[in-house]
N, C-alpha and C. Protein backbone atom coordinates (compact mmCIF):
# COMPACT_ATOMS: atom_id res chain seq x y z
N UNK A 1 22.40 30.53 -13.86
CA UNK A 1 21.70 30.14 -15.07
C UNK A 1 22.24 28.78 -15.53
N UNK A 2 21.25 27.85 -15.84
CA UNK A 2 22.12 26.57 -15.61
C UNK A 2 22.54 26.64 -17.73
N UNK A 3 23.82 25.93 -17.50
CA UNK A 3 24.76 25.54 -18.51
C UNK A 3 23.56 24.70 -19.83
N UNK A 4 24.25 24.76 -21.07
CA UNK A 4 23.58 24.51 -22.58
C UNK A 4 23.80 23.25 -22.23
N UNK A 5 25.01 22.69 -21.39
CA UNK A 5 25.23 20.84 -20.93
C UNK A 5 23.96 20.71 -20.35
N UNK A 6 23.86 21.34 -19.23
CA UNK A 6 22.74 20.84 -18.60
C UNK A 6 21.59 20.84 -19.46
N UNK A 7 21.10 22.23 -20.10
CA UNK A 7 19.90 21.85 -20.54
C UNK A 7 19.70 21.06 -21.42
N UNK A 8 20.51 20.65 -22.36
CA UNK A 8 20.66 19.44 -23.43
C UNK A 8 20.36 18.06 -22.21
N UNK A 9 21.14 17.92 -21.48
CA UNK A 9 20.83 16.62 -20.09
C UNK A 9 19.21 16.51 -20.05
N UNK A 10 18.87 17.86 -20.17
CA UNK A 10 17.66 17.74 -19.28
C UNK A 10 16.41 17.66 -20.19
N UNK A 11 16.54 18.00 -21.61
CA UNK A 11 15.79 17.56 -22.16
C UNK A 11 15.88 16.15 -23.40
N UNK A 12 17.00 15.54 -23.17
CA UNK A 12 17.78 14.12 -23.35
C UNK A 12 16.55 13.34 -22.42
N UNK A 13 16.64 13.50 -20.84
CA UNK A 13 16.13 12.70 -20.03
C UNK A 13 14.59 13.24 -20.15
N UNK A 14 14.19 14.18 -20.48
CA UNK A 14 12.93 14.29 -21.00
C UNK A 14 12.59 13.11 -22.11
N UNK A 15 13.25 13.44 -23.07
CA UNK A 15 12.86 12.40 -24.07
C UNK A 15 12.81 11.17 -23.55
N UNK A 16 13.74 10.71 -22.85
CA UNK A 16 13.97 9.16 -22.67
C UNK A 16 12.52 8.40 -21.41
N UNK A 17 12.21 9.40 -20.79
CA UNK A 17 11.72 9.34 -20.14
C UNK A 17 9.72 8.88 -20.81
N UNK A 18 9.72 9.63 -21.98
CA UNK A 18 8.66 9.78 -22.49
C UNK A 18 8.62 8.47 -23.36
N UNK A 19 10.40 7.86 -23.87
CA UNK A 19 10.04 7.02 -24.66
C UNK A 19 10.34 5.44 -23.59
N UNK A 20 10.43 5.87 -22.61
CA UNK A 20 10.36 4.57 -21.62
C UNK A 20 8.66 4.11 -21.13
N UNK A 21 7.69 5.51 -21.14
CA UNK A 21 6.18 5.88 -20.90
C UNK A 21 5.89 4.62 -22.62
N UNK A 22 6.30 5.32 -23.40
CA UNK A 22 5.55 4.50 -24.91
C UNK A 22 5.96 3.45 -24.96
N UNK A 23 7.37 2.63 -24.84
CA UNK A 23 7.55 1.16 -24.41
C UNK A 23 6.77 0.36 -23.83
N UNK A 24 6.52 0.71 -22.28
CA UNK A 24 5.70 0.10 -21.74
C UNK A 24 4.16 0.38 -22.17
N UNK A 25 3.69 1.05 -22.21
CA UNK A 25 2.30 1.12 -22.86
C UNK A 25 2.28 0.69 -23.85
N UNK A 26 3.14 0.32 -24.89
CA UNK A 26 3.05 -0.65 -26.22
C UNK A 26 3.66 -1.95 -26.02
N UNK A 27 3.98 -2.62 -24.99
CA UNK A 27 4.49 -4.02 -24.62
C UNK A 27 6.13 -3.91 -25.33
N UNK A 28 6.77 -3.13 -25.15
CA UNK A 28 8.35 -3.12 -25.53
C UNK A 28 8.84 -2.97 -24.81
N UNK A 29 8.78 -4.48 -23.59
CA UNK A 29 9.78 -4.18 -22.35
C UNK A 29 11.04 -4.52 -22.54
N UNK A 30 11.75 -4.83 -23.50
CA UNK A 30 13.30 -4.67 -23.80
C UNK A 30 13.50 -3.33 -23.75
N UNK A 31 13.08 -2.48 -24.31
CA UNK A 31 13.12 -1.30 -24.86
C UNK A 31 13.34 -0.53 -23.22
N UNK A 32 12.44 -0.83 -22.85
CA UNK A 32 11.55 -0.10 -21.24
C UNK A 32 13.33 -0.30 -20.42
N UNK A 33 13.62 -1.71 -20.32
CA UNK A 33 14.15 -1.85 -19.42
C UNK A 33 15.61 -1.30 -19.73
N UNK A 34 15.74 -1.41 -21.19
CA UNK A 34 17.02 -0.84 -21.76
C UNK A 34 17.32 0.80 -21.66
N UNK A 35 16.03 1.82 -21.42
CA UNK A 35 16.01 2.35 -21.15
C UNK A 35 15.95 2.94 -19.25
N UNK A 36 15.23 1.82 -18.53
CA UNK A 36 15.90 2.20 -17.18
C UNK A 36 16.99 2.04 -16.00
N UNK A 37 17.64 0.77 -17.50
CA UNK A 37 18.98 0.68 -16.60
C UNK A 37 19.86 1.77 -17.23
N UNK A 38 19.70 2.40 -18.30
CA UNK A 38 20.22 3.86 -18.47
C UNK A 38 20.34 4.77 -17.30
N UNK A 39 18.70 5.05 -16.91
CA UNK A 39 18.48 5.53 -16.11
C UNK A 39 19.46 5.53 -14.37
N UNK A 40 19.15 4.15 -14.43
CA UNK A 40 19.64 3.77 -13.04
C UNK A 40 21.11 4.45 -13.04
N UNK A 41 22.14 4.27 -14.21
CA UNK A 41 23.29 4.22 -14.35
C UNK A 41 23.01 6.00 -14.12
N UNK A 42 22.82 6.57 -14.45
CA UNK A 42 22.94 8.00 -14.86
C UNK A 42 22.70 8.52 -13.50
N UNK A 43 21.58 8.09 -12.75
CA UNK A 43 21.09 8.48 -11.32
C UNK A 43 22.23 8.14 -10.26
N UNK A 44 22.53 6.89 -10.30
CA UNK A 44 24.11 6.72 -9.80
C UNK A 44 24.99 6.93 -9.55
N UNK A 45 25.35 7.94 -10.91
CA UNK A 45 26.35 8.64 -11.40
C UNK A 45 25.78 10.26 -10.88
N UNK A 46 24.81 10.40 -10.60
CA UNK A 46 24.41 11.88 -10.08
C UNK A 46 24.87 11.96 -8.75
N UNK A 47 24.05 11.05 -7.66
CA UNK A 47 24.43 11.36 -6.27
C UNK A 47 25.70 10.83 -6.29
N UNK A 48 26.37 10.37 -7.07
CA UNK A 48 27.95 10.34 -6.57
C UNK A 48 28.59 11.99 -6.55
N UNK A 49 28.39 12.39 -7.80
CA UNK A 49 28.88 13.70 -8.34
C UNK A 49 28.41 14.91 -7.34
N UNK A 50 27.37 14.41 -7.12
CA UNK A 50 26.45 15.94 -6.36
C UNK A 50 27.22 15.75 -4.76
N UNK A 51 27.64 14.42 -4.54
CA UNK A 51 28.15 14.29 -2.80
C UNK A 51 29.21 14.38 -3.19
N UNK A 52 29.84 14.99 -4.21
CA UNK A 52 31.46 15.24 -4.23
C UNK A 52 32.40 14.21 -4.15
N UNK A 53 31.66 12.76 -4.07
CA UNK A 53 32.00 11.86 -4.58
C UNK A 53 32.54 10.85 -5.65
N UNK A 54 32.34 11.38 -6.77
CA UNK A 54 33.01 10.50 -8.21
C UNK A 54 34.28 10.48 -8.08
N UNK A 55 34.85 11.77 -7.74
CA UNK A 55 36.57 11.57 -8.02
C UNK A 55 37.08 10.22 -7.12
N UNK A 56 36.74 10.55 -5.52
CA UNK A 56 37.20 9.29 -5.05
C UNK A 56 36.73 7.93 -5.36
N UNK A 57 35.45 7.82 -5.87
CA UNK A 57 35.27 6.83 -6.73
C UNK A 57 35.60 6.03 -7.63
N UNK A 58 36.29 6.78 -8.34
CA UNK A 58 36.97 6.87 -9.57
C UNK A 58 38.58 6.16 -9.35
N UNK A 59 38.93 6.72 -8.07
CA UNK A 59 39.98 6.65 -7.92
C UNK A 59 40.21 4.96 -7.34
N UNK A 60 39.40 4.81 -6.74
CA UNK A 60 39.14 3.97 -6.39
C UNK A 60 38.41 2.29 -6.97
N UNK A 61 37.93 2.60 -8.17
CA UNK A 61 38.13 1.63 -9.42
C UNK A 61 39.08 1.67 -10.13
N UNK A 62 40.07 2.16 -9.74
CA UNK A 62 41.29 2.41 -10.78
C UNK A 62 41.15 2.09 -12.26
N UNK A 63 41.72 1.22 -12.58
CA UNK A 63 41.93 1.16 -14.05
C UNK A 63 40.25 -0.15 -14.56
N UNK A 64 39.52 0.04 -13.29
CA UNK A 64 38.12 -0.63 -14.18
C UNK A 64 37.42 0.55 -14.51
N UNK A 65 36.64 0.42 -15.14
CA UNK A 65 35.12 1.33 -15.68
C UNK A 65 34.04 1.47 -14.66
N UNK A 66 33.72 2.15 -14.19
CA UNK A 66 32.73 2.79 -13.85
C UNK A 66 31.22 1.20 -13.95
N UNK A 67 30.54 0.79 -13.19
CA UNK A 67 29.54 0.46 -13.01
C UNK A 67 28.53 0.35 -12.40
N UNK A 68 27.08 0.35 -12.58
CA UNK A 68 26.23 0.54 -11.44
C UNK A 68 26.16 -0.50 -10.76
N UNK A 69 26.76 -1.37 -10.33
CA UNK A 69 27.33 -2.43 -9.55
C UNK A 69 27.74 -1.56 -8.42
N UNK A 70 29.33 -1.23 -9.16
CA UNK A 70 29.86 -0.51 -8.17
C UNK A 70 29.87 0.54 -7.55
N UNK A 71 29.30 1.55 -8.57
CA UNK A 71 28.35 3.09 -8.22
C UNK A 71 27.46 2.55 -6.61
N UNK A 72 26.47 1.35 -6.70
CA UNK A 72 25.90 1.17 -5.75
C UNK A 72 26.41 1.03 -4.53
N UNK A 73 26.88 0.25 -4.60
CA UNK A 73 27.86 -0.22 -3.37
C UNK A 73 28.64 0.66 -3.13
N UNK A 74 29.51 1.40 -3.64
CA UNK A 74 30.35 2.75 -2.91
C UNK A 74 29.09 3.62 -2.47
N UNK A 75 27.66 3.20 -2.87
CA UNK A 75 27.11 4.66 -2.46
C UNK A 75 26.37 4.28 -0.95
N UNK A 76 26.07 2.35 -1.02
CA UNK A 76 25.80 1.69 0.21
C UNK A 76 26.67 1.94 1.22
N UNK A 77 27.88 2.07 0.91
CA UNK A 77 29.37 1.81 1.95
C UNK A 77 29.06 3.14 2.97
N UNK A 78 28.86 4.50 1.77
CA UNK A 78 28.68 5.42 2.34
C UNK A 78 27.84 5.80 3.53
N UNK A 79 26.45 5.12 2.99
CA UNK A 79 24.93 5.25 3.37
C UNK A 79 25.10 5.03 4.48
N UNK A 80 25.81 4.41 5.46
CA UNK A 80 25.82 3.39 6.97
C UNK A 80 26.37 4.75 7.63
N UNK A 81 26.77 5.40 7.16
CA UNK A 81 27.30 6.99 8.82
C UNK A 81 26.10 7.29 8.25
N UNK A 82 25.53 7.68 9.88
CA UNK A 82 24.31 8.25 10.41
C UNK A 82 24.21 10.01 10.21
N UNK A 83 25.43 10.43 9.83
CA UNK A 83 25.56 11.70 9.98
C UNK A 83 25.42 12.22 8.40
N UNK A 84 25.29 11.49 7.36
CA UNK A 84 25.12 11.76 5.79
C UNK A 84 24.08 12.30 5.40
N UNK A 85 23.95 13.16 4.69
CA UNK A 85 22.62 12.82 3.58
C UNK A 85 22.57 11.58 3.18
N UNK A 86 23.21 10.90 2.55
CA UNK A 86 23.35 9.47 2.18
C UNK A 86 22.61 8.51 2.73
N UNK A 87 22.70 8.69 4.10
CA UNK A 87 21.99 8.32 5.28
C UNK A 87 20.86 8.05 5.21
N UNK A 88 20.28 9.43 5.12
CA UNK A 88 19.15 9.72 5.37
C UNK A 88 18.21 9.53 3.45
N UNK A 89 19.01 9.24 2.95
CA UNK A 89 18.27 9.27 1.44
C UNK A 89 18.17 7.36 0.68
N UNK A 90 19.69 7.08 1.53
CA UNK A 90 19.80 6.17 0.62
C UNK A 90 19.97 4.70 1.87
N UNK A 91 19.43 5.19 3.18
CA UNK A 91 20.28 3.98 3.72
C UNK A 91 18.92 2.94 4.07
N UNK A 92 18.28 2.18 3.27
CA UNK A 92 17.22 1.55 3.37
C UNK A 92 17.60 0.68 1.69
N UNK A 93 16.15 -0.48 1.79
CA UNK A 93 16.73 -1.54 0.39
C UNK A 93 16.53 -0.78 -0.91
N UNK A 94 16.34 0.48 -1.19
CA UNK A 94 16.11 1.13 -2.27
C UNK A 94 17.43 0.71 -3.74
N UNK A 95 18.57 0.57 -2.85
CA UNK A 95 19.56 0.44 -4.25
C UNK A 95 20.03 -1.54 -4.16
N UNK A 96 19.51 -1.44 -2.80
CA UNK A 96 19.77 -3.07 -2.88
C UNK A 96 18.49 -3.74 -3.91
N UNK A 97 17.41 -3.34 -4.04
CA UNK A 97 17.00 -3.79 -5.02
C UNK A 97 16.65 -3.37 -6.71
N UNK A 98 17.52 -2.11 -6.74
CA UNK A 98 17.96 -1.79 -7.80
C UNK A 98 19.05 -2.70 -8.54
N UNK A 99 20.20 -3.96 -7.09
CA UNK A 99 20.79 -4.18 -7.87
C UNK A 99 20.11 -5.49 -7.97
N UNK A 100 19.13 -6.08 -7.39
CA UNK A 100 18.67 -7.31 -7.43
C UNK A 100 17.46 -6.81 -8.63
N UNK A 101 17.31 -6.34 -9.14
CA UNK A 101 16.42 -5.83 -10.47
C UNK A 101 17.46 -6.29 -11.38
N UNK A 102 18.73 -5.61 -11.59
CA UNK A 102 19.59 -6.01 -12.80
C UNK A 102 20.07 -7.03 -12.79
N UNK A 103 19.84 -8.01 -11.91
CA UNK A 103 20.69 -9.33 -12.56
C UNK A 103 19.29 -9.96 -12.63
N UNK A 104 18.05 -9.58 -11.87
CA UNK A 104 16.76 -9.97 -12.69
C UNK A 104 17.00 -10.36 -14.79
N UNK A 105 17.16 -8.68 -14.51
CA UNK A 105 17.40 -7.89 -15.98
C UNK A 105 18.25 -9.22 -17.12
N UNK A 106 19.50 -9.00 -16.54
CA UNK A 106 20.57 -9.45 -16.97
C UNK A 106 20.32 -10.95 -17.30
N UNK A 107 19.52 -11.55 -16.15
CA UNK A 107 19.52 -13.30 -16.59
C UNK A 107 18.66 -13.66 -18.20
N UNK A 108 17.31 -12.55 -17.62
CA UNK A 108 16.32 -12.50 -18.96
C UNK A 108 17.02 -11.94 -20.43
N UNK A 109 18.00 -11.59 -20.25
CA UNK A 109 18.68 -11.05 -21.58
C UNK A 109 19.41 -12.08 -21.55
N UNK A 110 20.13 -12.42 -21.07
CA UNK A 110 21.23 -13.62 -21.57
C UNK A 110 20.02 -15.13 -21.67
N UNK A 111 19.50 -14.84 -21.06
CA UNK A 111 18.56 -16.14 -21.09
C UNK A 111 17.19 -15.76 -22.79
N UNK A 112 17.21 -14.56 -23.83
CA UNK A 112 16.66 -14.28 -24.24
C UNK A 112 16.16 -15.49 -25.58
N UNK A 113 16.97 -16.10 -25.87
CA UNK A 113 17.02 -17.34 -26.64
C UNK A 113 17.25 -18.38 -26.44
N UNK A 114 17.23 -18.90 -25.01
CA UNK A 114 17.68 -20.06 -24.67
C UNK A 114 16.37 -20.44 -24.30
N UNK A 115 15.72 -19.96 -23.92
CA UNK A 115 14.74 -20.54 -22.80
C UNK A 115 13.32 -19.77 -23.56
N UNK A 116 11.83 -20.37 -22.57
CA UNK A 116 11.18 -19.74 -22.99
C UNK A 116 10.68 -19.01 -21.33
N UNK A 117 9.75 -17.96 -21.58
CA UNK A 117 9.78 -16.73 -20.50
C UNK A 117 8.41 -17.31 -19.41
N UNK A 118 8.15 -17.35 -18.27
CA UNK A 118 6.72 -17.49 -17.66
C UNK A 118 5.80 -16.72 -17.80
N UNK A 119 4.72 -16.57 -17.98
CA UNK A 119 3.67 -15.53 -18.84
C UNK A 119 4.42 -13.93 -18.33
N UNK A 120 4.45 -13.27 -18.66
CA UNK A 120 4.39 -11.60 -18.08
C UNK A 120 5.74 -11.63 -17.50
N UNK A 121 6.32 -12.57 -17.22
CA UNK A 121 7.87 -12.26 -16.72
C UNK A 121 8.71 -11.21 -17.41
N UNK A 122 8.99 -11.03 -18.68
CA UNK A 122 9.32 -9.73 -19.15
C UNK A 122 8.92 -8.38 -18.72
N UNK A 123 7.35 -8.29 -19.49
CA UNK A 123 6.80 -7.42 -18.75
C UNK A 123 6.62 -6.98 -17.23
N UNK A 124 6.85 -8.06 -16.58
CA UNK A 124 6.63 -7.43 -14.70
C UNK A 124 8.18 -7.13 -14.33
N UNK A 125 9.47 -7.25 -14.96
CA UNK A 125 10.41 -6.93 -15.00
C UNK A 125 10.39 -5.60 -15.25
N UNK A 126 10.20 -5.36 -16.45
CA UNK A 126 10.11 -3.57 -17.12
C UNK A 126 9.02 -3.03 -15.69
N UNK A 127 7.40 -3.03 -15.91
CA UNK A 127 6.97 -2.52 -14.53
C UNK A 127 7.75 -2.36 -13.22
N UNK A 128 8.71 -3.13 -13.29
CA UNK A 128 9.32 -3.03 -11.63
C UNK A 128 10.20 -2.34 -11.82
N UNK A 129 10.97 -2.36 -12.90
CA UNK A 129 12.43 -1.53 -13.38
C UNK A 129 11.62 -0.48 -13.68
N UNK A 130 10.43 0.35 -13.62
CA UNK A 130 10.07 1.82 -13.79
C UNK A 130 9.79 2.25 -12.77
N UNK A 131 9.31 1.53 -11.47
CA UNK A 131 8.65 2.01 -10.63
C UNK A 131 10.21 2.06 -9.64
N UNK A 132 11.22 1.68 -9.48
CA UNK A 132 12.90 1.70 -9.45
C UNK A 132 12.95 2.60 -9.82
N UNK A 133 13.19 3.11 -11.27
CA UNK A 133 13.39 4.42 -11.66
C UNK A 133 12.55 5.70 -11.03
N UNK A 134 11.23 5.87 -10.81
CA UNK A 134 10.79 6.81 -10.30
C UNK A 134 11.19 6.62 -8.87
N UNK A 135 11.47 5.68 -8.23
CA UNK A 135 12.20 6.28 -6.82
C UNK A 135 13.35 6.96 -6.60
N UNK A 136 14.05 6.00 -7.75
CA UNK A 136 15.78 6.29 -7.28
C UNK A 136 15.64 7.76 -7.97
N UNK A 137 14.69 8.59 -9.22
CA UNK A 137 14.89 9.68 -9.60
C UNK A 137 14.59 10.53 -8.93
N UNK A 138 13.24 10.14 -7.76
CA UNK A 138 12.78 11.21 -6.62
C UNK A 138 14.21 10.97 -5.53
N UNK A 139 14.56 10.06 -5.36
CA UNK A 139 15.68 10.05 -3.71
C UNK A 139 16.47 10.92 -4.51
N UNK A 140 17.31 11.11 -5.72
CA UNK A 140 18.39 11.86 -6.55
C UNK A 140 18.33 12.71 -6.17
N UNK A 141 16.81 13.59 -6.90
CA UNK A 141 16.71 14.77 -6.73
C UNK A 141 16.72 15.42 -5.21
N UNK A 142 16.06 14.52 -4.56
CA UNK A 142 15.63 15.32 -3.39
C UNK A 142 16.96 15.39 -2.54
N UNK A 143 17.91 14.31 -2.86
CA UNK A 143 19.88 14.48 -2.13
C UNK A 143 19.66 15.30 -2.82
N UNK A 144 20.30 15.37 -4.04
CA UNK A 144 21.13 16.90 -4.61
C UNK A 144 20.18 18.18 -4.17
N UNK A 145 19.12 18.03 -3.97
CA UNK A 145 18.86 19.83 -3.31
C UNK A 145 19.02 19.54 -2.44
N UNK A 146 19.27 18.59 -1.71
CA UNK A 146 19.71 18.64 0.49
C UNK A 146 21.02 19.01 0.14
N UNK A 147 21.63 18.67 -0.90
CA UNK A 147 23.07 18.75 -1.09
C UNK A 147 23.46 20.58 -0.91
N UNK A 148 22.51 20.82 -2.07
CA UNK A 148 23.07 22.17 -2.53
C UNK A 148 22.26 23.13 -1.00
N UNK A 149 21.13 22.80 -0.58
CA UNK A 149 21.48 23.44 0.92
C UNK A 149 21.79 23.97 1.75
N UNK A 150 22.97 22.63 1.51
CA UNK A 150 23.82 22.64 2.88
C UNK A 150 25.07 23.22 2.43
N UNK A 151 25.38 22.82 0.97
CA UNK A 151 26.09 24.09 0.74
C UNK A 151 25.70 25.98 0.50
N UNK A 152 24.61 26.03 0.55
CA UNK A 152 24.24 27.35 0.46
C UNK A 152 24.63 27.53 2.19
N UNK A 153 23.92 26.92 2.98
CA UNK A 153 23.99 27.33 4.59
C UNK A 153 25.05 27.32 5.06
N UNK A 154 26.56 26.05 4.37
CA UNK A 154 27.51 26.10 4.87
C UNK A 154 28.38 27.99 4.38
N UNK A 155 27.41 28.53 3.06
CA UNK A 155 28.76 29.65 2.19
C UNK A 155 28.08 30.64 3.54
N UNK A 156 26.82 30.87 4.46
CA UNK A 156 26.58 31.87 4.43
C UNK A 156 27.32 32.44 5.81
């Protein structure tokens, strides 16, 4: 029976999800995108956890913080043995251009008052940072049940 954590998680990302849908359909791609680099970060932070991965992760940023920088790339490093789920979920440009989305992201925010934007450049940012999010949330899900699986097949 899954945990009151989880279901609070799960209807958190319900909401966010619905208010990333009303952003973009009302032209609030700050909003949109502020909401799917949430996303990204959180999804990140899943297939690390679900591959039994965070601790050495963790251990392994030592005394930095946690980022989807580096979430990515420990999860790329992984992705290259042929013998992973990882492999098979994540070893294609799916997070390489998750991270070439955020410094997209990142220039247009630091660049938010300096400069002025090329028509729709905001907006085709947010569109691309959702259609990112619905992949990296389908590859998530679909590791963590290969995950749990293979641990059901490995208990039996």
């Amino acid at each position: 029976m899954p945990s009151e954590l989880n279901i609070q998680k799960y209807e958190n990302y319900k909401e966010q999800m619905k208010r990333l849908d009303r952003a973009l359909t009302n032209g609030f791609n700050l909003e949109a995108m502020f909401i799917e680099y949430a996303i990204m970060e959180d999804r990140t932070e899943s297939i690390l956890r679900h591959g039994d991965l965070w601790e050495a992760y963790l251990k392994k940023r030592g005394r930095f913080q946690p980022s989807i920088e580096s979430k990515i790339n420990y999860i790329q490093a992984r992705s290259t043995d042929k013998t992973t789920l990882l492999y098979k979920y994540f070893d294609n440009d799916l997070l390489a251009m998750v991270l070439e989305w955020k410094e997209e992201r990142n220039r247009l925010i630091h660049a938010l008052l300096k400069q002025e934007f090329a028509h729709n450049e905001v907006s085709e940012l947010a569109q691309k940072g959702k259609k990112l999010v619905d992949e990296l949330k389908k590859r998530s899900g679909n590791y963590s049940r290969a995950i749990e699986r293979q641990k059901a097949k490995a208990e039996k």
